[in-house]
Protein backbone atom coordinates (compact mmCIF):
# COMPACT_ATOMS: atom_id res chain seq x y z
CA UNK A 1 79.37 104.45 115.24
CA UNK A 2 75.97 105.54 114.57
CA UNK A 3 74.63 107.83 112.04
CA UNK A 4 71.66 110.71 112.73
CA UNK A 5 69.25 111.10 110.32
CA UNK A 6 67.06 114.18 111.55
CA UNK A 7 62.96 114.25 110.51
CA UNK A 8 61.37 117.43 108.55
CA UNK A 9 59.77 118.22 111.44
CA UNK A 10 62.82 117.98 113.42
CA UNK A 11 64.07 120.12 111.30
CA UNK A 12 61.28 122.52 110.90
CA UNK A 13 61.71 123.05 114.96
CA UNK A 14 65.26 123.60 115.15
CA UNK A 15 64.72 126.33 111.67
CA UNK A 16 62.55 128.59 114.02
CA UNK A 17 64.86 128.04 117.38
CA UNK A 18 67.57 130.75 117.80
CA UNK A 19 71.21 129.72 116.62
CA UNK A 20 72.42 129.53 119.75
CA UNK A 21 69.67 126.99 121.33
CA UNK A 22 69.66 124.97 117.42
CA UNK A 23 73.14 124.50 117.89
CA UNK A 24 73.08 123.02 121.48
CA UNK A 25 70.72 120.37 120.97
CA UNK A 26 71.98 119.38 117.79
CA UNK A 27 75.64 118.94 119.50
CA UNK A 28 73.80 117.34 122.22
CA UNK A 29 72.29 114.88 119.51
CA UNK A 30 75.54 114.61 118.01
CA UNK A 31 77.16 113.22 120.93
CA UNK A 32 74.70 110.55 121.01
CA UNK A 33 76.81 108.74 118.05
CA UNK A 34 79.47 107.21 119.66
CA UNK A 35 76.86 105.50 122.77
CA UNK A 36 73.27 106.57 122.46
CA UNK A 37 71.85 104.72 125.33
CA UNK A 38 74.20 106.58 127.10
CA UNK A 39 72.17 110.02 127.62
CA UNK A 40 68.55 108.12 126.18
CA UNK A 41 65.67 106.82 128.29
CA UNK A 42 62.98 104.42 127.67
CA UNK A 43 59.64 106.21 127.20
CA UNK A 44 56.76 103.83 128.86
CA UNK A 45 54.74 101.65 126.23
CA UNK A 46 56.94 102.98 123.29
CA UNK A 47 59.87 101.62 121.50
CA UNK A 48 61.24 105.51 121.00
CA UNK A 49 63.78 106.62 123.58
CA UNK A 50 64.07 110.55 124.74
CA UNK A 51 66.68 112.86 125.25
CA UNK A 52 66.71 115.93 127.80
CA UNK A 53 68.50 118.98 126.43
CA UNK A 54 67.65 122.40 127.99
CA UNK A 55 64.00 122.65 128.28
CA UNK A 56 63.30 120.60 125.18
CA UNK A 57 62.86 116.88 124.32
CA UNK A 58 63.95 114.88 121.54
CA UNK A 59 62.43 111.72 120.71
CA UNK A 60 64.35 109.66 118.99
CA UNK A 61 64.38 105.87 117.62
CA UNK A 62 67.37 103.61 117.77
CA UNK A 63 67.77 101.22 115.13
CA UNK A 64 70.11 98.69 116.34
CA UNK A 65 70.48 96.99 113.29
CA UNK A 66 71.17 99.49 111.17
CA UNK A 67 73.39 101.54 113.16
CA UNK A 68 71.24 103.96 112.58
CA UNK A 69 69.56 106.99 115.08
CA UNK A 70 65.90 108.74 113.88
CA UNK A 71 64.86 111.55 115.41
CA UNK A 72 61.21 111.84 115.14
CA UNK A 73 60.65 114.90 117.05
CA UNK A 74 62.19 117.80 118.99
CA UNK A 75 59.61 120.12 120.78
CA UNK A 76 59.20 121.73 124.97
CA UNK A 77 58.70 119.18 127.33
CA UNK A 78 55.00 119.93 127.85
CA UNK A 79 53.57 119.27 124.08
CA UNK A 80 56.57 116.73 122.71
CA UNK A 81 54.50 114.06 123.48
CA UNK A 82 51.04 114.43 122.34
């Protein structure tokens, strides 16, 4: 099983989402513990993976090793990946 460790400016996003959308992508993050390639794709030239929830985007980084998933950034789809 893999733990989620969440970055401030995850965090910061999710603080000014409303409750209801917050709480949607952080189940759908959630449910990423058990199999995260399951829901993740590759993004081109990167070694982060992303995960579609809603109309938002989280990039995340898998750290095999460690058993261990970082999520660098949540955002919209248009500006998550600038």
């Amino acid at each position: 099983m893999y733990s989620i460790e969440l970055s401030k400016i995850s965090k910061k996003f999710l603080n000014k989402l409303n409750k209801k959308d917050s709480e949607i992508i952080l189940q759908k993050i959630y449910s990423l513990r058990e199999n995260p390639f399951r829901f993740l794709k590759r993004l081109q030239g990167e070694k982060l993976w992303r995960l579609r929830i809603l109309d938002y985007r989280a990039v995340v980084d898998v750290i095999i090793s460690a058993n261990k998933i970082v999520v660098v950034r949540i955002g919209q789809r248009k500006n998550v990946y600038n």
